[in-house]
PDB file of N, CA and C in Angstrom:
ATOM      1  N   UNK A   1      30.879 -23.110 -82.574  1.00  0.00           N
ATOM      2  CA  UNK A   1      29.533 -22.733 -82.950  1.00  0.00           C
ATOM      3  C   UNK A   1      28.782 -24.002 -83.366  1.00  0.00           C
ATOM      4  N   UNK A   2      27.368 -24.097 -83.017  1.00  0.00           N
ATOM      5  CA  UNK A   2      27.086 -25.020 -83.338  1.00  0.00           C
ATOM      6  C   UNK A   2      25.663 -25.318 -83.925  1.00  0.00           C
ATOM      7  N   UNK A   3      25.377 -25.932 -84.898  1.00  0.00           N
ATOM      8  CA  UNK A   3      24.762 -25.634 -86.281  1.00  0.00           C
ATOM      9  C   UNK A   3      23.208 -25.413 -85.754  1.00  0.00           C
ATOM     10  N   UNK A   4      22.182 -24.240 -85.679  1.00  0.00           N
ATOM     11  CA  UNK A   4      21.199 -24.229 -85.344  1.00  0.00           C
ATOM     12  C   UNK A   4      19.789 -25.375 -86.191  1.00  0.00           C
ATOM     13  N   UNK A   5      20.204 -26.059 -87.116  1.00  0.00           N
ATOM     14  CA  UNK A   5      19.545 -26.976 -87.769  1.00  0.00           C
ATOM     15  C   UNK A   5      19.173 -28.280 -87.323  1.00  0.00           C
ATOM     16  N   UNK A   6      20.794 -28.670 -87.131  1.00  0.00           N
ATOM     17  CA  UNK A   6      20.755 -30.025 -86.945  1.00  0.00           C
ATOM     18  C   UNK A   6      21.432 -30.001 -85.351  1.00  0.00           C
ATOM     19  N   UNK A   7      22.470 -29.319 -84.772  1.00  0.00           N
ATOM     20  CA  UNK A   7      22.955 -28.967 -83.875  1.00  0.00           C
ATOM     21  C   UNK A   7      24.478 -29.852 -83.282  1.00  0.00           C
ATOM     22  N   UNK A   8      24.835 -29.897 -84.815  1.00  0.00           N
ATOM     23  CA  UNK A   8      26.166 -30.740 -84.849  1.00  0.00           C
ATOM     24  C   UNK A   8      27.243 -29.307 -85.008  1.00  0.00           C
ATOM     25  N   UNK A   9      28.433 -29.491 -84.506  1.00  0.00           N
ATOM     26  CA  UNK A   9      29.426 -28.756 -84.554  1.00  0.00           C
ATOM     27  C   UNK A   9      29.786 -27.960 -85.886  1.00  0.00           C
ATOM     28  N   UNK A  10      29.497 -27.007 -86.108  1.00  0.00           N
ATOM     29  CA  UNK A  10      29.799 -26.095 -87.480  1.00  0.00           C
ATOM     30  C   UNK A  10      31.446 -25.977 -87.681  1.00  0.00           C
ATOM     31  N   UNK A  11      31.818 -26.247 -88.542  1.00  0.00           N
ATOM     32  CA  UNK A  11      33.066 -26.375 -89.167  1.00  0.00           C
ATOM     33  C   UNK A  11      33.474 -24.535 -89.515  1.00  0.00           C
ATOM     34  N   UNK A  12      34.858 -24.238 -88.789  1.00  0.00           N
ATOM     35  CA  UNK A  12      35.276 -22.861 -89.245  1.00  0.00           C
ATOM     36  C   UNK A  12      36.340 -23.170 -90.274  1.00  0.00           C
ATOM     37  N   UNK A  13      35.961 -22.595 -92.072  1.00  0.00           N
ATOM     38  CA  UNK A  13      36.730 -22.998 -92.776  1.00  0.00           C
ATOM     39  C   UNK A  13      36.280 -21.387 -93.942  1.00  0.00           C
ATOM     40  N   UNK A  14      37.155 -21.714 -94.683  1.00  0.00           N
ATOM     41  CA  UNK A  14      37.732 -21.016 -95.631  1.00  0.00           C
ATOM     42  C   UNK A  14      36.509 -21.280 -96.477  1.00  0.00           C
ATOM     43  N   UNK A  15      35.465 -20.283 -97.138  1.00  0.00           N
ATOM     44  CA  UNK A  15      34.574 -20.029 -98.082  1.00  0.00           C
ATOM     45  C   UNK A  15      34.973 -20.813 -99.476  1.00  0.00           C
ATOM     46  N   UNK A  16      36.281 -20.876 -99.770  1.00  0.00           N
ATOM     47  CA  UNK A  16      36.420 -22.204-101.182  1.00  0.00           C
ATOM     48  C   UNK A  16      35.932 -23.266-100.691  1.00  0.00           C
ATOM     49  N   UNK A  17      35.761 -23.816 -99.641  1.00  0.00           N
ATOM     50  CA  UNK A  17      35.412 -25.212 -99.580  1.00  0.00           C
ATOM     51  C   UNK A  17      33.896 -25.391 -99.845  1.00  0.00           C
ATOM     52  N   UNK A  18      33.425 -24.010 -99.724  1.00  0.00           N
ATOM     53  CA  UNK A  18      31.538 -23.898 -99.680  1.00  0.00           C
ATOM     54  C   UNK A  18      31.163 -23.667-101.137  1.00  0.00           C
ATOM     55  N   UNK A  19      32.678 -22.742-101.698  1.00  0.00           N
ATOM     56  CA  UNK A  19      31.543 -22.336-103.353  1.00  0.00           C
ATOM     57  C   UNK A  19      32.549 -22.966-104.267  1.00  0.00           C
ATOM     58  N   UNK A  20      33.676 -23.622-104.037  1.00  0.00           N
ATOM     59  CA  UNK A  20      34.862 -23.925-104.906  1.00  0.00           C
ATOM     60  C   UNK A  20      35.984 -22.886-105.461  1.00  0.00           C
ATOM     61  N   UNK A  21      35.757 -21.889-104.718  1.00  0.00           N
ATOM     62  CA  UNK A  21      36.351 -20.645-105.085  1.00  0.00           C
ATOM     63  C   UNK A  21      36.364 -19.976-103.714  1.00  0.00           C
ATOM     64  N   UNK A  22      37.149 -18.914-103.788  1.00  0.00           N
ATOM     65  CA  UNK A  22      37.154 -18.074-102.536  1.00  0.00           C
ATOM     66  C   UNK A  22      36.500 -17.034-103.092  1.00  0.00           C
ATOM     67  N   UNK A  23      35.526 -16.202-102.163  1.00  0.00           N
ATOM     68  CA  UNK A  23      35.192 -15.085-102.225  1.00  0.00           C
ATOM     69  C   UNK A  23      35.354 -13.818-101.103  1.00  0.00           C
ATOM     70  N   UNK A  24      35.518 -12.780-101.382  1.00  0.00           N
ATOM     71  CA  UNK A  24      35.732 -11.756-100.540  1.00  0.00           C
ATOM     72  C   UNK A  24      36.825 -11.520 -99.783  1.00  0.00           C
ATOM     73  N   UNK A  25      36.983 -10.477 -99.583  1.00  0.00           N
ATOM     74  CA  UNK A  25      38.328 -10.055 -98.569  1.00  0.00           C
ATOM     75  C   UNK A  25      38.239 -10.727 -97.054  1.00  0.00           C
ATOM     76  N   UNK A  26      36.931 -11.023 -96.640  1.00  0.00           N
ATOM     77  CA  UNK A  26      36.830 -11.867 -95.458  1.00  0.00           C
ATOM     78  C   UNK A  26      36.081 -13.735 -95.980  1.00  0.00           C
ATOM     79  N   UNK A  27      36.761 -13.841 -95.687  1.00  0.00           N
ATOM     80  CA  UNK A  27      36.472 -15.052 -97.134  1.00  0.00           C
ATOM     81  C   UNK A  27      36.488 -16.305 -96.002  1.00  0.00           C
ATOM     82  N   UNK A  28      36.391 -16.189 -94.341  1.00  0.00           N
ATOM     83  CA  UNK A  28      36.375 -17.157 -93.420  1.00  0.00           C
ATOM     84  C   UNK A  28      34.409 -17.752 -93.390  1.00  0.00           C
ATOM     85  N   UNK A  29      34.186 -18.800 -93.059  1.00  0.00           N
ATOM     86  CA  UNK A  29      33.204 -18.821 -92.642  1.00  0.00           C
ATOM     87  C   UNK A  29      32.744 -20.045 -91.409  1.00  0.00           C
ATOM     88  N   UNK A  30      31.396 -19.957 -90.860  1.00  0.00           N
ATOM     89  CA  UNK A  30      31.006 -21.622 -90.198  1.00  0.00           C
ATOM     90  C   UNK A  30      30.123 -21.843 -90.917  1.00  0.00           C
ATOM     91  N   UNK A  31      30.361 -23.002 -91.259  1.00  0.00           N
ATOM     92  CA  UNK A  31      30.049 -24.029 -92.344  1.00  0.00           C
ATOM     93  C   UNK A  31      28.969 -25.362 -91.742  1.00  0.00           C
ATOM     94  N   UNK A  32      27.850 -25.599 -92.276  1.00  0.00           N
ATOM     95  CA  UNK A  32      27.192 -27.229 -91.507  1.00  0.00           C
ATOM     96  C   UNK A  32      27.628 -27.719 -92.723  1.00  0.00           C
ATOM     97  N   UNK A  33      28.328 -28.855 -93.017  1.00  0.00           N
ATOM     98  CA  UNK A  33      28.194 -29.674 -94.383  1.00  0.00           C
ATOM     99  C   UNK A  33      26.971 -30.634 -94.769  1.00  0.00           C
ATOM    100  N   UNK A  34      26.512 -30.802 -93.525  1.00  0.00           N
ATOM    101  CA  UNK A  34      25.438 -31.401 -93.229  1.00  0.00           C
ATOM    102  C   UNK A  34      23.894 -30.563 -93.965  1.00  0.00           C
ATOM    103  N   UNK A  35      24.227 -29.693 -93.196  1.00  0.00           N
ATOM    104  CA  UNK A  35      23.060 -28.339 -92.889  1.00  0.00           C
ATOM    105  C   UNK A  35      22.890 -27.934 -94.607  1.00  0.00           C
ATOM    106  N   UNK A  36      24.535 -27.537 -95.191  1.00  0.00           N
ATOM    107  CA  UNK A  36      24.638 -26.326 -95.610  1.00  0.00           C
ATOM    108  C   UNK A  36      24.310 -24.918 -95.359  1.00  0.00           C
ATOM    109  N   UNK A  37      23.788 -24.785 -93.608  1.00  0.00           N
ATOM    110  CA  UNK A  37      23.978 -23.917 -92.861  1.00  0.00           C
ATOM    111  C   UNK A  37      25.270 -22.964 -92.918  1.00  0.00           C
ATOM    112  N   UNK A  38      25.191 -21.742 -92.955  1.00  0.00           N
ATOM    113  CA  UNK A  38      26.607 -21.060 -93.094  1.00  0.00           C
ATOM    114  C   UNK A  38      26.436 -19.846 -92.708  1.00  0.00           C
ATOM    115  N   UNK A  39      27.485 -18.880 -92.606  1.00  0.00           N
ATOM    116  CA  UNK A  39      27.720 -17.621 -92.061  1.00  0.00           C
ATOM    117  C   UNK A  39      29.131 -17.155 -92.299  1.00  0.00           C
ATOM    118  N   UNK A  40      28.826 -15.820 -92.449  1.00  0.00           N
ATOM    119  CA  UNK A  40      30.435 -15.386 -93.143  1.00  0.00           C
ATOM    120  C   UNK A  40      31.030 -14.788 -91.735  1.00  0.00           C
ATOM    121  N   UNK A  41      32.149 -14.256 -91.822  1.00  0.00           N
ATOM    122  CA  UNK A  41      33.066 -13.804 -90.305  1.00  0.00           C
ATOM    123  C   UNK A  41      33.325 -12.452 -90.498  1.00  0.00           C
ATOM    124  N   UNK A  42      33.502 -11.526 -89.441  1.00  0.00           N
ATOM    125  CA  UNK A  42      33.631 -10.476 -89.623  1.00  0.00           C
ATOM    126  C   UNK A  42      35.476 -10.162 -89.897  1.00  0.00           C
ATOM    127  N   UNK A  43      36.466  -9.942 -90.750  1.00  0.00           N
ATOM    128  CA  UNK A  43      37.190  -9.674 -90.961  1.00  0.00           C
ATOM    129  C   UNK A  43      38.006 -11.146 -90.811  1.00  0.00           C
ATOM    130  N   UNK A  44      37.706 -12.197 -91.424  1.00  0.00           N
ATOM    131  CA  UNK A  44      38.130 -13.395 -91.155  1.00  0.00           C
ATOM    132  C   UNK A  44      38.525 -13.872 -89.320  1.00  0.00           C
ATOM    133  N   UNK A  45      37.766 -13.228 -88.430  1.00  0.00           N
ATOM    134  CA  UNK A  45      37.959 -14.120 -87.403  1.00  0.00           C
ATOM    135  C   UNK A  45      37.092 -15.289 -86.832  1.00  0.00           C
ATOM    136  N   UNK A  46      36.788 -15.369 -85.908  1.00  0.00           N
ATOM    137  CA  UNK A  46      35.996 -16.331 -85.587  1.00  0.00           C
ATOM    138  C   UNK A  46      34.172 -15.946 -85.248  1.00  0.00           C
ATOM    139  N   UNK A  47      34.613 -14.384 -85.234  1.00  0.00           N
ATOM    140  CA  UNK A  47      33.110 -13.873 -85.121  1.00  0.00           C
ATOM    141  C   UNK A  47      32.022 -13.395 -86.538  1.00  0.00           C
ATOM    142  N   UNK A  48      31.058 -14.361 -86.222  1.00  0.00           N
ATOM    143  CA  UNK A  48      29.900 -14.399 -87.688  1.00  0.00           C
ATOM    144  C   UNK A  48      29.497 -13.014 -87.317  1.00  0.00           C
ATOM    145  N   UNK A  49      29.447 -13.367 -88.313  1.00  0.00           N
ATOM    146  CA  UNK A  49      28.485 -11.632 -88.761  1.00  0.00           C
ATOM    147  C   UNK A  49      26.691 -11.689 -89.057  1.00  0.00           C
ATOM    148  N   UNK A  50      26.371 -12.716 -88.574  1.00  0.00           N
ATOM    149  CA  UNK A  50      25.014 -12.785 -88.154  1.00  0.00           C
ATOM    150  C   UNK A  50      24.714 -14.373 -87.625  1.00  0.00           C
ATOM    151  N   UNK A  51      23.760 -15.002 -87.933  1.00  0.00           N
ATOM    152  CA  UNK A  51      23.762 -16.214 -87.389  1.00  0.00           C
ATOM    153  C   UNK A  51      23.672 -17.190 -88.795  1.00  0.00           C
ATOM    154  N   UNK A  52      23.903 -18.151 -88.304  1.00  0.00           N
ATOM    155  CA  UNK A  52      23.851 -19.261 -89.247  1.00  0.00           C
ATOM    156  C   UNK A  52      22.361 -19.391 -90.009  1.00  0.00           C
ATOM    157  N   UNK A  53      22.334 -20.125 -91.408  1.00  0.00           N
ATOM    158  CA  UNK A  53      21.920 -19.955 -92.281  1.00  0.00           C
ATOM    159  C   UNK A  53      21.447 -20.765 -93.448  1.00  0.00           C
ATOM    160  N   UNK A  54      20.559 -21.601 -93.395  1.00  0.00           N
ATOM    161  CA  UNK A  54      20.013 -22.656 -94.633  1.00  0.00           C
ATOM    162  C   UNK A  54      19.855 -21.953 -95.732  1.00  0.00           C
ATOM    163  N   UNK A  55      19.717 -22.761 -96.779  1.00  0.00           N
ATOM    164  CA  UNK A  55      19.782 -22.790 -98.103  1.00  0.00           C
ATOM    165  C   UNK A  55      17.823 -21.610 -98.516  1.00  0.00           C
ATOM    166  N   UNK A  56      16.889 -21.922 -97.813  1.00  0.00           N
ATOM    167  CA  UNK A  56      15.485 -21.139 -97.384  1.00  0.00           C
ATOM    168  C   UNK A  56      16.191 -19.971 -96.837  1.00  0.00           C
ATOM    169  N   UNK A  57      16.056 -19.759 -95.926  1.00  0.00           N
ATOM    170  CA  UNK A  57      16.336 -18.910 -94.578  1.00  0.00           C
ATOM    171  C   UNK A  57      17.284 -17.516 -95.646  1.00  0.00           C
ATOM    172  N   UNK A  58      18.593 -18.207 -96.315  1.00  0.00           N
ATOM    173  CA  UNK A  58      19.422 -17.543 -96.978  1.00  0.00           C
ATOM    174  C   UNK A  58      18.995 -16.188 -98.267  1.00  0.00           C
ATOM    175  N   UNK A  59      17.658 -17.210 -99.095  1.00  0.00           N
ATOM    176  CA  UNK A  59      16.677 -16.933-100.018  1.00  0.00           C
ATOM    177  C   UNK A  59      16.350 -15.534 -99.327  1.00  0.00           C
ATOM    178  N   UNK A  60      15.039 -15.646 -98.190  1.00  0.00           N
ATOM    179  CA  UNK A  60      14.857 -14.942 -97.742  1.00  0.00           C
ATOM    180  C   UNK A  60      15.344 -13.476 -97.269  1.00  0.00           C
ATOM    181  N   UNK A  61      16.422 -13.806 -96.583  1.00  0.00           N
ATOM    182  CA  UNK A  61      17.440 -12.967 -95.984  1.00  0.00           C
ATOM    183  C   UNK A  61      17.731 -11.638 -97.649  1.00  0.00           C
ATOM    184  N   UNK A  62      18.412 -12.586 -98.767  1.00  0.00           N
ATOM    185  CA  UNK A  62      18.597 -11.949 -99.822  1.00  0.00           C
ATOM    186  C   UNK A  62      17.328 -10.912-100.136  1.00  0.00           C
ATOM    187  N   UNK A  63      15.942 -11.397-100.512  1.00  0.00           N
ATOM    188  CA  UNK A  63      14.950 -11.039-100.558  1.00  0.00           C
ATOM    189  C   UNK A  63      14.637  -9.650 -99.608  1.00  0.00           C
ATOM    190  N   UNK A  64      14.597 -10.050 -98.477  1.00  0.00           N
ATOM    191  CA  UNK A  64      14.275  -8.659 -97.763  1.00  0.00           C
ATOM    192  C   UNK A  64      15.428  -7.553 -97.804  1.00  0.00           C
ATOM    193  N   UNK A  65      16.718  -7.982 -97.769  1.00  0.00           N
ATOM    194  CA  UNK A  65      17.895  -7.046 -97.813  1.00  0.00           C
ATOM    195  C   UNK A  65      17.282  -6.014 -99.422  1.00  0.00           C
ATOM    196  N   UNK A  66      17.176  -6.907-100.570  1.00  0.00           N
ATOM    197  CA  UNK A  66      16.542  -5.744-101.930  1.00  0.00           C
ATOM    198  C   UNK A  66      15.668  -4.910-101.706  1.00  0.00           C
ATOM    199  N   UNK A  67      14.760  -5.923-100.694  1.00  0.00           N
ATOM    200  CA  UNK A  67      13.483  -4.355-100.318  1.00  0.00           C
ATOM    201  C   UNK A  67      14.260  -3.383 -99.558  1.00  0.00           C
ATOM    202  N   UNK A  68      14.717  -3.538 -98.591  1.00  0.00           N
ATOM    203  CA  UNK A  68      15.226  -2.448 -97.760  1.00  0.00           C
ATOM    204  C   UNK A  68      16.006  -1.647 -98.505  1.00  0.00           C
ATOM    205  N   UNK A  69      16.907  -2.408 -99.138  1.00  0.00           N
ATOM    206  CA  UNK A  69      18.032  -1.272 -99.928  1.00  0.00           C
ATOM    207  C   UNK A  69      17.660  -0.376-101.137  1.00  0.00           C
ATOM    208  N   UNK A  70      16.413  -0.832-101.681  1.00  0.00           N
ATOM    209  CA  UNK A  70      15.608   0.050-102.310  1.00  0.00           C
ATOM    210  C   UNK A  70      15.969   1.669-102.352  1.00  0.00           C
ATOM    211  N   UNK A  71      15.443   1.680-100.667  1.00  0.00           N
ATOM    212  CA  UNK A  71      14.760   3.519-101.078  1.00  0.00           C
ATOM    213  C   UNK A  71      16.126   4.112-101.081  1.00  0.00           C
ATOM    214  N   UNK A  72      17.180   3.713-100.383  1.00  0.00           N
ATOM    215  CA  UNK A  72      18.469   4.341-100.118  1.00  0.00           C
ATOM    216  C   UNK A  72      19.747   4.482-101.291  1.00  0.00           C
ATOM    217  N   UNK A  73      19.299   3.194-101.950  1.00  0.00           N
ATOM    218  CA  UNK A  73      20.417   2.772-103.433  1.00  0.00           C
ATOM    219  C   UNK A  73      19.525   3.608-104.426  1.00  0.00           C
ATOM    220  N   UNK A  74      18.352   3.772-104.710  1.00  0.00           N
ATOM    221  CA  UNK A  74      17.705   4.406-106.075  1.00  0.00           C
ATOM    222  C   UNK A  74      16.668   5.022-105.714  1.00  0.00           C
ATOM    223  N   UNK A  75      16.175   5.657-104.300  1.00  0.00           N
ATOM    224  CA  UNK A  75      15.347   6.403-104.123  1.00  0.00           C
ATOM    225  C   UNK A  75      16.054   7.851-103.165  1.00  0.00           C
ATOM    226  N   UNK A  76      14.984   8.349-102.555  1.00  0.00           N
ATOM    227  CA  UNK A  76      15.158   9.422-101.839  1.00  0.00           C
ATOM    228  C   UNK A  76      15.421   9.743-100.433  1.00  0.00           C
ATOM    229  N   UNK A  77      16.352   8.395-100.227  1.00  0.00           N
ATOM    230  CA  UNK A  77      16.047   8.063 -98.299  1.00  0.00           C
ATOM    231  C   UNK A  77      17.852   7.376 -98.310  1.00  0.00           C
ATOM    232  N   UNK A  78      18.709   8.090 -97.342  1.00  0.00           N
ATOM    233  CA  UNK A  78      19.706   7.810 -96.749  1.00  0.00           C
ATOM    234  C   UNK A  78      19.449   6.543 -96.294  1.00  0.00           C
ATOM    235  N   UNK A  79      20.917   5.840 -96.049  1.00  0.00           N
ATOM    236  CA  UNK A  79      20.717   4.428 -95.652  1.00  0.00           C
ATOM    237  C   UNK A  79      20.783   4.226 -94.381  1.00  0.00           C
ATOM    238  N   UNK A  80      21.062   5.255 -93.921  1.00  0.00           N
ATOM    239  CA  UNK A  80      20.662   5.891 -92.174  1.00  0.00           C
ATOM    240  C   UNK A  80      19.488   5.963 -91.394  1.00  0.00           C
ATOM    241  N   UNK A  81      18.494   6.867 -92.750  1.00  0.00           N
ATOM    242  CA  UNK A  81      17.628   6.984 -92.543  1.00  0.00           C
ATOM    243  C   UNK A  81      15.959   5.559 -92.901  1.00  0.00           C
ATOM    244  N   UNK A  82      16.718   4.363 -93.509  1.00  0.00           N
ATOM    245  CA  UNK A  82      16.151   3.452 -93.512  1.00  0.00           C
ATOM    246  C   UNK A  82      16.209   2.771 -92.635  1.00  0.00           C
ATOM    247  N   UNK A  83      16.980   2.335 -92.154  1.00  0.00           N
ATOM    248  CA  UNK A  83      17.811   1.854 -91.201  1.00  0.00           C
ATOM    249  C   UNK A  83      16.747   2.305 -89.544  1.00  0.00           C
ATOM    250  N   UNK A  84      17.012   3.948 -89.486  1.00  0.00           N
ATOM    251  CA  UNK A  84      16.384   4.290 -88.278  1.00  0.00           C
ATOM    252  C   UNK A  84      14.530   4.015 -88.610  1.00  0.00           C
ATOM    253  N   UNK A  85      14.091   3.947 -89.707  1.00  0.00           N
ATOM    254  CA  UNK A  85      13.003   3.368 -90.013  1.00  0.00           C
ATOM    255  C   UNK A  85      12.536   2.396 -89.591  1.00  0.00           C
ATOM    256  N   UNK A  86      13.438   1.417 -89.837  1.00  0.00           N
ATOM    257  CA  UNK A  86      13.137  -0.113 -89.542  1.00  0.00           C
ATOM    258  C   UNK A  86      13.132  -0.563 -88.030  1.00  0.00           C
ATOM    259  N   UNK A  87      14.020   0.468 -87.271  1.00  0.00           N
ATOM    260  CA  UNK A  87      14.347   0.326 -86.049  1.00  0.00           C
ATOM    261  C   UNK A  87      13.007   1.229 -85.060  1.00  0.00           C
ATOM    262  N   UNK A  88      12.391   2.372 -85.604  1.00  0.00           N
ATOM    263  CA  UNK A  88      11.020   2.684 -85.221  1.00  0.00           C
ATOM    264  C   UNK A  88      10.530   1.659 -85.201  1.00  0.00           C
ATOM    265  N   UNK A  89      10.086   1.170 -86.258  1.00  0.00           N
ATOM    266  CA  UNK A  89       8.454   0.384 -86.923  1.00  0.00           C
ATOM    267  C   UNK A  89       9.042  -0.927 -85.810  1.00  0.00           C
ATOM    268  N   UNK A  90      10.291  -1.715 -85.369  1.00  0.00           N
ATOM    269  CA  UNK A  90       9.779  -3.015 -85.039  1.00  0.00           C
ATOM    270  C   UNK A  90      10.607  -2.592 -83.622  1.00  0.00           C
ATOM    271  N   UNK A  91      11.153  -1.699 -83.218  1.00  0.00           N
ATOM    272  CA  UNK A  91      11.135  -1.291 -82.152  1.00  0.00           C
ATOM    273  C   UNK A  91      12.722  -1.958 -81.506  1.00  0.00           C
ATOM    274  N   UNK A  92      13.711  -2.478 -82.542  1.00  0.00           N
ATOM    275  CA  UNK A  92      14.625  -2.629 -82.406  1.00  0.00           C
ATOM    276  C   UNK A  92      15.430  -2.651 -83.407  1.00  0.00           C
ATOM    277  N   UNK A  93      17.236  -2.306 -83.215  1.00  0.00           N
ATOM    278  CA  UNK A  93      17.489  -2.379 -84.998  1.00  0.00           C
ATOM    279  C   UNK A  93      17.770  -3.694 -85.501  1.00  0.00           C
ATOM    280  N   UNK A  94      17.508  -3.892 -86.731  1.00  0.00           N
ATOM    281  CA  UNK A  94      17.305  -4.535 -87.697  1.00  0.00           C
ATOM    282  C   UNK A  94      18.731  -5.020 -88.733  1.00  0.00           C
ATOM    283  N   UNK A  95      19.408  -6.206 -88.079  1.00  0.00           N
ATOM    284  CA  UNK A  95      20.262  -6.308 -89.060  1.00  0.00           C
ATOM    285  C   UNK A  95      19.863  -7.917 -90.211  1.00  0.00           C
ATOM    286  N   UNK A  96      19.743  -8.224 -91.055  1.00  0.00           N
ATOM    287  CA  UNK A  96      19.362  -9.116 -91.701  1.00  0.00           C
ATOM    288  C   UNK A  96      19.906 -10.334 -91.420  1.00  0.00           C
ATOM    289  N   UNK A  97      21.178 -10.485 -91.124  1.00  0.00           N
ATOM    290  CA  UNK A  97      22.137 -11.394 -91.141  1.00  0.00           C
ATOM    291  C   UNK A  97      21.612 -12.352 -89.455  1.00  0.00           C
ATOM    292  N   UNK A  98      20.999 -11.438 -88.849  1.00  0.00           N
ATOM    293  CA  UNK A  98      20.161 -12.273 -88.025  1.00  0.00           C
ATOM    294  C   UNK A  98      19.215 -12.184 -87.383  1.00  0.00           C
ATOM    295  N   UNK A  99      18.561 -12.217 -88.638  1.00  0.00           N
ATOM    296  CA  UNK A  99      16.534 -12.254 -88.751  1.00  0.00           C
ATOM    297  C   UNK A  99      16.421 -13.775 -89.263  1.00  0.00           C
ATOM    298  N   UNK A 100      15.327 -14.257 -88.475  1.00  0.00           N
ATOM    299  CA  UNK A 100      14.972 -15.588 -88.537  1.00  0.00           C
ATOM    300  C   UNK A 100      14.054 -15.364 -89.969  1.00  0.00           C
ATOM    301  N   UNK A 101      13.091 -16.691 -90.346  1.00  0.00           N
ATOM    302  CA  UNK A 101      12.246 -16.499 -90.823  1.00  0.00           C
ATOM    303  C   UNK A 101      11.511 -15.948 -90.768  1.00  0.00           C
ATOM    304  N   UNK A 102      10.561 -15.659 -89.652  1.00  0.00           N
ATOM    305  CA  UNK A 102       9.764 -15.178 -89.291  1.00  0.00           C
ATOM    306  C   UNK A 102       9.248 -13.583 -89.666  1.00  0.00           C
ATOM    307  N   UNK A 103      10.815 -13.214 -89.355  1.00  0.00           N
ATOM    308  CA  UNK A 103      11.409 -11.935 -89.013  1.00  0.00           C
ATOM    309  C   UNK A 103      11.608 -11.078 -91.024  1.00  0.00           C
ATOM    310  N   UNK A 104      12.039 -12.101 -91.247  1.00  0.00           N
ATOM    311  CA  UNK A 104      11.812 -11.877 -93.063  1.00  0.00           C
ATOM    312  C   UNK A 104      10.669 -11.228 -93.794  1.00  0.00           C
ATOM    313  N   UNK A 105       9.773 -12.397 -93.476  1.00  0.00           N
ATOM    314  CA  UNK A 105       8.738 -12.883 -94.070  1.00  0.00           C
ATOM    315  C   UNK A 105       7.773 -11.634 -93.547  1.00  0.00           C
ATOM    316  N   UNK A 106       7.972 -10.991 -92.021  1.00  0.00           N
ATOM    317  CA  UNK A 106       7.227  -9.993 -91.603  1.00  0.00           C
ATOM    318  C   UNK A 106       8.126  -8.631 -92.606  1.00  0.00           C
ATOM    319  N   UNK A 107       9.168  -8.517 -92.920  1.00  0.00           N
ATOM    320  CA  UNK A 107      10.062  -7.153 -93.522  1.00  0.00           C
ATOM    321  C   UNK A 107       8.825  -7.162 -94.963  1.00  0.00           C
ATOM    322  N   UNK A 108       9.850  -8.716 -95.546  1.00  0.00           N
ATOM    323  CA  UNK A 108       8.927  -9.158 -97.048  1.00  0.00           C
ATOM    324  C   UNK A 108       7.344  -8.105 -96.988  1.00  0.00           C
ATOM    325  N   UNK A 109       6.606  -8.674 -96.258  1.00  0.00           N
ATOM    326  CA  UNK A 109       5.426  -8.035 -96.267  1.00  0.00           C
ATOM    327  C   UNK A 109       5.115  -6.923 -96.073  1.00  0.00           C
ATOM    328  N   UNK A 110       5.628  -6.266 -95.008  1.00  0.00           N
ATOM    329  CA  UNK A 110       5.192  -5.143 -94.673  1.00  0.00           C
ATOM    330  C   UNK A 110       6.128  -4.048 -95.368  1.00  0.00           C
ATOM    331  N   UNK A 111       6.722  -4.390 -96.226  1.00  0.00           N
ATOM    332  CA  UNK A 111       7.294  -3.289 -97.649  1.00  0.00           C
ATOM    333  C   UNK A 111       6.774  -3.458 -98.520  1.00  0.00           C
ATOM    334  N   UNK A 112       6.622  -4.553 -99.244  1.00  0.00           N
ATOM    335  CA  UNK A 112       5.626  -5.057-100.063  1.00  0.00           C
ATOM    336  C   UNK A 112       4.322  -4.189-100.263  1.00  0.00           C
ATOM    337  N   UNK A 113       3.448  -3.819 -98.977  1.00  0.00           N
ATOM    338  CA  UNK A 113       2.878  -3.259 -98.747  1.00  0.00           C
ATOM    339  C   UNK A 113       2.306  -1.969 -99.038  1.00  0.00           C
ATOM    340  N   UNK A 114       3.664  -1.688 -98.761  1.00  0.00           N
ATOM    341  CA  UNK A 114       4.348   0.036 -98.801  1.00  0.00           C
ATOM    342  C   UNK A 114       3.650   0.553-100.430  1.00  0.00           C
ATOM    343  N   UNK A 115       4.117  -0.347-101.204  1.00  0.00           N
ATOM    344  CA  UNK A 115       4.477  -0.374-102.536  1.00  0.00           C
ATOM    345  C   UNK A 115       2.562   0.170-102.904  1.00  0.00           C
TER     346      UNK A 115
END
């Protein structure tokens, strides 16, 4: 894999080397050391579970995931039914882990909105 930032070879390593600790039961990741670009793996293999990821980009990502999980964690809307929401309104589904900026910053707002 190779680092969408800088576009040097992403390192597949073990999540202690990124936080000094291991985290999670899938605890593999690709790593830019460069970048600090990163992405976690789906069940520790070699496949990310979205795309790689700056230190911004990451912010973001966090950010829109709270809006979305909103109505489903403490409101009145299945997480099914958010989900098929998001996939109406932009006309494809919607996983966070690989939404660009762009793609954020349009969620960010147009819930925001809502409000």
């Amino acid at each position: 894999m190779k680092c969408p930032y800088c576009g040097k070879k992403a390192e597949f390593v073990d999540n202690e080397k990124i936080y000094g600790r291991r985290y999670g039961k899938s605890y593999m990741a690709w790593w830019c050391p460069k970048c600090d670009a990163r992405v976690g793996t789906h069940n520790n293999t070699r496949k990310p579970l979205g795309t790689m990821a700056n230190q911004e980009l990451r912010v973001m990502r966090i950010h829109a995931h709270k809006l979305i999980d909103k109505p489903w964690r403490y409101g009145n809307k299945t997480r099914k039914q958010v989900y098929k929401e998001l996939k109406e309104k932009y006309g494809r589904e919607i996983h966070i882990g690989e939404c660009n900026k762009e793609m954020c910053l349009k969620i960010i707002d147009d819930i925001s909105n809502q409000v």
